[in-house]
C-alpha atoms as a PDB file:
ATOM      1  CA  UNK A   1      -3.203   7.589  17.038  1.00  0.00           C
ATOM      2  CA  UNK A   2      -7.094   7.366  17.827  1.00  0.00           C
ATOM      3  CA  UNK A   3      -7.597   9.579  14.589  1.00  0.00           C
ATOM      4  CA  UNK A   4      -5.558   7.833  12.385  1.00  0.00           C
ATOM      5  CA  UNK A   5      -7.176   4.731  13.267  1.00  0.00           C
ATOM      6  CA  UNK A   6     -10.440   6.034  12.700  1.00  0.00           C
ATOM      7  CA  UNK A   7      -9.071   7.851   9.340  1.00  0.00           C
ATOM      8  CA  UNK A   8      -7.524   4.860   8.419  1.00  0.00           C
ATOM      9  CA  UNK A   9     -10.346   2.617   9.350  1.00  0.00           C
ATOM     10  CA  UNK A  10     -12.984   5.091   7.727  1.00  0.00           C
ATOM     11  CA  UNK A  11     -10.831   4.495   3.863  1.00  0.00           C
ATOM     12  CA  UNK A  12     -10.660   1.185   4.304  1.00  0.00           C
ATOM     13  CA  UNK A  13     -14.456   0.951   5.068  1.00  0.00           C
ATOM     14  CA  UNK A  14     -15.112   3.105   1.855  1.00  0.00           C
ATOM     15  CA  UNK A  15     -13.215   1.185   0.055  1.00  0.00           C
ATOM     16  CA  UNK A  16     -14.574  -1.983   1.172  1.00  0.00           C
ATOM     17  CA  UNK A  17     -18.321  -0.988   0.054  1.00  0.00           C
ATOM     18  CA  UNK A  18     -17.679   0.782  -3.159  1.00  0.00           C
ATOM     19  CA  UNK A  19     -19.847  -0.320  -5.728  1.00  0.00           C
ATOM     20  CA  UNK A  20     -18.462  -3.033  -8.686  1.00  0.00           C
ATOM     21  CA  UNK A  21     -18.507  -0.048 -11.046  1.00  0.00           C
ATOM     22  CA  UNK A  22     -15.652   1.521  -8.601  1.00  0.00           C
ATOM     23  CA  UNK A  23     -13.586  -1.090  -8.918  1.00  0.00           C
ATOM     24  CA  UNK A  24     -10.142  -0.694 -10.717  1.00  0.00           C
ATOM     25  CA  UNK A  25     -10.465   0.629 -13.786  1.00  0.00           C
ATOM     26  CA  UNK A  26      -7.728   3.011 -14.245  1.00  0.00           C
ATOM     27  CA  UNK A  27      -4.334   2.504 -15.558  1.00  0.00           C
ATOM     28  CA  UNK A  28      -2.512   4.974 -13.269  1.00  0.00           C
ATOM     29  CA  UNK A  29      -0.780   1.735 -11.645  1.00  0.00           C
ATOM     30  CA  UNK A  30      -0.013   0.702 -15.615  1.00  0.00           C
ATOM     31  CA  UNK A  31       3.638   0.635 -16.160  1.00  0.00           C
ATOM     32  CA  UNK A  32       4.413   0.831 -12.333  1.00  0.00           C
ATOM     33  CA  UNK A  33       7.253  -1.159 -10.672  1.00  0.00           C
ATOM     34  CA  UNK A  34       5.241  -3.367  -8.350  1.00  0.00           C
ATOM     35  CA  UNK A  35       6.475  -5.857  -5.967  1.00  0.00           C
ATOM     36  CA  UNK A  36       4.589  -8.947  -4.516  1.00  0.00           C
ATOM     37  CA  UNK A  37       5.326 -11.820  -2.340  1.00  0.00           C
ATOM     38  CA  UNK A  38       6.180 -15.209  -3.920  1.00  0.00           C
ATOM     39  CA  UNK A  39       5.239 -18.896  -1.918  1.00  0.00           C
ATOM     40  CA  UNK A  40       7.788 -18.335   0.440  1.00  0.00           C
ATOM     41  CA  UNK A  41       7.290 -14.687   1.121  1.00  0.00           C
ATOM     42  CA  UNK A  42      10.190 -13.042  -0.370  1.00  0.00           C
ATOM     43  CA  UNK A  43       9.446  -9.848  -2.662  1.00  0.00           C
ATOM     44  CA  UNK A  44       9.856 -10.205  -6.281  1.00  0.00           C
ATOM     45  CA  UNK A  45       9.338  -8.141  -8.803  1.00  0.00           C
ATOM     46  CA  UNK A  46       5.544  -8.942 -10.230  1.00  0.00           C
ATOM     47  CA  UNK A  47       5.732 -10.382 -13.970  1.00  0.00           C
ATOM     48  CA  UNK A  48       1.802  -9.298 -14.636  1.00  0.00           C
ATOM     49  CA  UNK A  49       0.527  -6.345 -15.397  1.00  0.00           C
ATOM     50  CA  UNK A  50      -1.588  -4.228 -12.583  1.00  0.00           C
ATOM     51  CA  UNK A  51      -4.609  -3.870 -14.822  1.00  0.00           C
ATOM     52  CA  UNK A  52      -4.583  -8.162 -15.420  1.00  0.00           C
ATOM     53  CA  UNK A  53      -4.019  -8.205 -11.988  1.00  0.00           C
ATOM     54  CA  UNK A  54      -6.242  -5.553  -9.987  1.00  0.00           C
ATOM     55  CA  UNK A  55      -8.994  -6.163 -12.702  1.00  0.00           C
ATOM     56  CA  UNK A  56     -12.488  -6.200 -10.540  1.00  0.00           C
ATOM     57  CA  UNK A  57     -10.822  -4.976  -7.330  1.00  0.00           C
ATOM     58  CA  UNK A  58     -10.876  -1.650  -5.635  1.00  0.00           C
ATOM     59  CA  UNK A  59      -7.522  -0.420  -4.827  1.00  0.00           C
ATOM     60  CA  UNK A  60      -6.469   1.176  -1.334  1.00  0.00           C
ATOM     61  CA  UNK A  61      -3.176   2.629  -1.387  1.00  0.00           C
ATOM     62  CA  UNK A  62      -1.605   1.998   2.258  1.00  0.00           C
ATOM     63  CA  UNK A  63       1.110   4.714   3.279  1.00  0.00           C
ATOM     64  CA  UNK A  64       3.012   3.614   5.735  1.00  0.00           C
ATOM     65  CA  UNK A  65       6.549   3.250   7.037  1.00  0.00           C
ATOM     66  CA  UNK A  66       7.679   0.214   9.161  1.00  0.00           C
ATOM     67  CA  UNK A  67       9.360   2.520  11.679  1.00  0.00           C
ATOM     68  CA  UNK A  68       6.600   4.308  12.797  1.00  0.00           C
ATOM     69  CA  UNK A  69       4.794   3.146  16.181  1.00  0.00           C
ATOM     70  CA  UNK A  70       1.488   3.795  14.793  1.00  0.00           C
ATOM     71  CA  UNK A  71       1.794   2.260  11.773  1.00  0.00           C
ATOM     72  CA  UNK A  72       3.497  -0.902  12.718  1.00  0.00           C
ATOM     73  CA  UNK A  73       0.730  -0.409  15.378  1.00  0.00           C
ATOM     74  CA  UNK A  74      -1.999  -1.088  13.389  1.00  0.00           C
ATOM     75  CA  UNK A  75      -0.398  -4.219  11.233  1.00  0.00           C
ATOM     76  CA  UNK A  76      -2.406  -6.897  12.646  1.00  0.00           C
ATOM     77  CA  UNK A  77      -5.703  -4.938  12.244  1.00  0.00           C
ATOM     78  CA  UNK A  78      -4.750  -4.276   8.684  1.00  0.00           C
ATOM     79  CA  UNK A  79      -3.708  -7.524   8.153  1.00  0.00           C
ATOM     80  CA  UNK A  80      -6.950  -8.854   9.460  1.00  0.00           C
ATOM     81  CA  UNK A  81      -8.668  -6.422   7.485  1.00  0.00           C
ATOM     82  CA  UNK A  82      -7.538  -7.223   4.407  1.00  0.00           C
ATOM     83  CA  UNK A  83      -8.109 -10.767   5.270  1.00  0.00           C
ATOM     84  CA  UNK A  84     -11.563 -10.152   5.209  1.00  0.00           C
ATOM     85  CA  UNK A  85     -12.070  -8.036   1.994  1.00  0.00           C
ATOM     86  CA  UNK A  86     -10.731 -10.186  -0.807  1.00  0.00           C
ATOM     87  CA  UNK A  87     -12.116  -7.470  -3.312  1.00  0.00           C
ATOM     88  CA  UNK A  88      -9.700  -4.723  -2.422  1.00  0.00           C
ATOM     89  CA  UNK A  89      -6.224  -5.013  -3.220  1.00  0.00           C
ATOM     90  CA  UNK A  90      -3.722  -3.116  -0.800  1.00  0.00           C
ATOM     91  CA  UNK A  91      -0.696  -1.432  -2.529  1.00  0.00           C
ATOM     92  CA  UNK A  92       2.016  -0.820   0.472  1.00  0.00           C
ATOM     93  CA  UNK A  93       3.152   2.769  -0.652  1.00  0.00           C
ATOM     94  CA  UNK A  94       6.263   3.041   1.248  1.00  0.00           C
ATOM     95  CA  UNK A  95       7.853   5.697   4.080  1.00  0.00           C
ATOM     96  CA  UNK A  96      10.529   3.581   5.359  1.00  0.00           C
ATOM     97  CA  UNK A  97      14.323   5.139   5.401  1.00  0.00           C
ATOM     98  CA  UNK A  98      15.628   3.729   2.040  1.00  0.00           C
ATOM     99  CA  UNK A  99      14.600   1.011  -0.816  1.00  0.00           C
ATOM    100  CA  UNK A 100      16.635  -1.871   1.552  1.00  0.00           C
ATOM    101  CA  UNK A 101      14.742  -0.948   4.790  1.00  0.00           C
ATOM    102  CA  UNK A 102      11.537  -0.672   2.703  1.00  0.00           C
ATOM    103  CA  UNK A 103      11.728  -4.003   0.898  1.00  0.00           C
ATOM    104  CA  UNK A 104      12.864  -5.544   4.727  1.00  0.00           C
ATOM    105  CA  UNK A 105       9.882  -4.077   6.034  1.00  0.00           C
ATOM    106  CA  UNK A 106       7.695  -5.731   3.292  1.00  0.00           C
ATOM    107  CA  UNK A 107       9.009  -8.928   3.629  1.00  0.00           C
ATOM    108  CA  UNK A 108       8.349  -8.884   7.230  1.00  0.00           C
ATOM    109  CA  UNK A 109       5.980 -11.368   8.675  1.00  0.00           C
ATOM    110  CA  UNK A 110       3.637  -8.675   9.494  1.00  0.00           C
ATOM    111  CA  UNK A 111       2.973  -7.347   6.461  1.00  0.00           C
ATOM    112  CA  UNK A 112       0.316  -9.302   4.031  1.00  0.00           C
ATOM    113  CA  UNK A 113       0.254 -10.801   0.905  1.00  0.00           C
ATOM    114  CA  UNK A 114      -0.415  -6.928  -0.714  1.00  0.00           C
ATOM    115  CA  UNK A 115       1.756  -5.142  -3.288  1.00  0.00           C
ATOM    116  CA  UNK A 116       4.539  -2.813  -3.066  1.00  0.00           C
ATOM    117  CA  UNK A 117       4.844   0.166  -5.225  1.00  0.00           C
ATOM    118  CA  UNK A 118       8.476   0.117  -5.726  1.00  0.00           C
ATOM    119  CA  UNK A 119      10.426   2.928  -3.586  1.00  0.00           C
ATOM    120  CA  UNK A 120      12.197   3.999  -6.446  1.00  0.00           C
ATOM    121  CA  UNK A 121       9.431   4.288  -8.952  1.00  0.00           C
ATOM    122  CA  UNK A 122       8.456   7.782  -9.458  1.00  0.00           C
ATOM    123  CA  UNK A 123       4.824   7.107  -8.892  1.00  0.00           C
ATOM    124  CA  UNK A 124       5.322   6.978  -5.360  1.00  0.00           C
ATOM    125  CA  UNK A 125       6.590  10.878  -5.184  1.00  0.00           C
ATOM    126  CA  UNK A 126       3.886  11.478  -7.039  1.00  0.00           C
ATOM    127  CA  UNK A 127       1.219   9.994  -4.915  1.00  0.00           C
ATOM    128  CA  UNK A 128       2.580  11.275  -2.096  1.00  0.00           C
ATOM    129  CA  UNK A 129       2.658  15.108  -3.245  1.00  0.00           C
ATOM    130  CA  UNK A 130      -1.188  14.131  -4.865  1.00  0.00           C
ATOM    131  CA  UNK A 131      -2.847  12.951  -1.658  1.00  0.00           C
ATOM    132  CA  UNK A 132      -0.085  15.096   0.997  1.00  0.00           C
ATOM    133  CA  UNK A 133       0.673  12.108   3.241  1.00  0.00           C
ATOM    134  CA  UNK A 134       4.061  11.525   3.593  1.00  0.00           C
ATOM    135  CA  UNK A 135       6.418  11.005   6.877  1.00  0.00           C
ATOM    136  CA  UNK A 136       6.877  13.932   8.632  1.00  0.00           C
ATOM    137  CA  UNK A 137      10.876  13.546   8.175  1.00  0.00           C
ATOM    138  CA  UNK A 138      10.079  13.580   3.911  1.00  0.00           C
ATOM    139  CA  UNK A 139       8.890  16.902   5.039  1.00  0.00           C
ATOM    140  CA  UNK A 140      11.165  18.722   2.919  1.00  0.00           C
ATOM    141  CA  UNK A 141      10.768  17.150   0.330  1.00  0.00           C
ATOM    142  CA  UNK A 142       7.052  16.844  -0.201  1.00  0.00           C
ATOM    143  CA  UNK A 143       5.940  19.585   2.257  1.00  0.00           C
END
């Protein structure tokens, strides 16, 4: 767990001090099914488009699955982390066991005001197989 913090903690920090010319300007998010949290902080579907809406911000993509003890582990210190960075936009890339477990685990309390890339969008096979980080039990089908 000490490594993944640090890994985890290390991204974040990069992300957090990339220059304004870093900041979102891709539109590889374009056309995504995104998720976000409305006043009372059930998911919804977001009506915007990412590129009005992550305009100026760097983007961290956070893999993680609700069900893991070292990701659920390290909710508050994301939570607080993210807190303090209004620049970066998180975009919850989701593990969890199917689309109603991973939409639970985004509602959740613990999770922040970030996005969710939709489980079923194809995107998020695709970042998972671009960057390799996936739950070990997706194994077979990403590793």
């Amino acid at each position: 767990m000490a490594r993944l913090t640090t890994t985890l903690f290390g991204l974040m920090a990069a992300a957090s001090t990339m220059p304004a010319a870093r900041a979102y300007s891709t539109t590889f998010l374009d056309g995504a099914k995104l998720l976000t949290k409305n006043a009372a902080g059930k998911p919804e579907a977001m009506t915007e488009t990412p590129g009005v809406v992550l305009a100026g911000k760097q983007v961290c993509l956070l893999f993680y699955a609700q069900w893991c003890p070292m990701c659920s582990g390290l909710a508050s210190q994301i939570n607080s982390w993210y807190s303090a960075h209004p620049s970066v936009e998180l975009v919850y890339v989701s593990s969890d066991m199917n689309e109603k477990e991973a939409v639970r685990a985004y509602a959740s309390p613990s999770h922040g005001p970030w996005l969710m890339l939709d489980r079923k969008d194809p995107l998020v096979a695709k970042l998972k197989k671009k960057y390799a980080i996936w739950a070990g039990r997706e194994a077979g089908e990403f590793g």
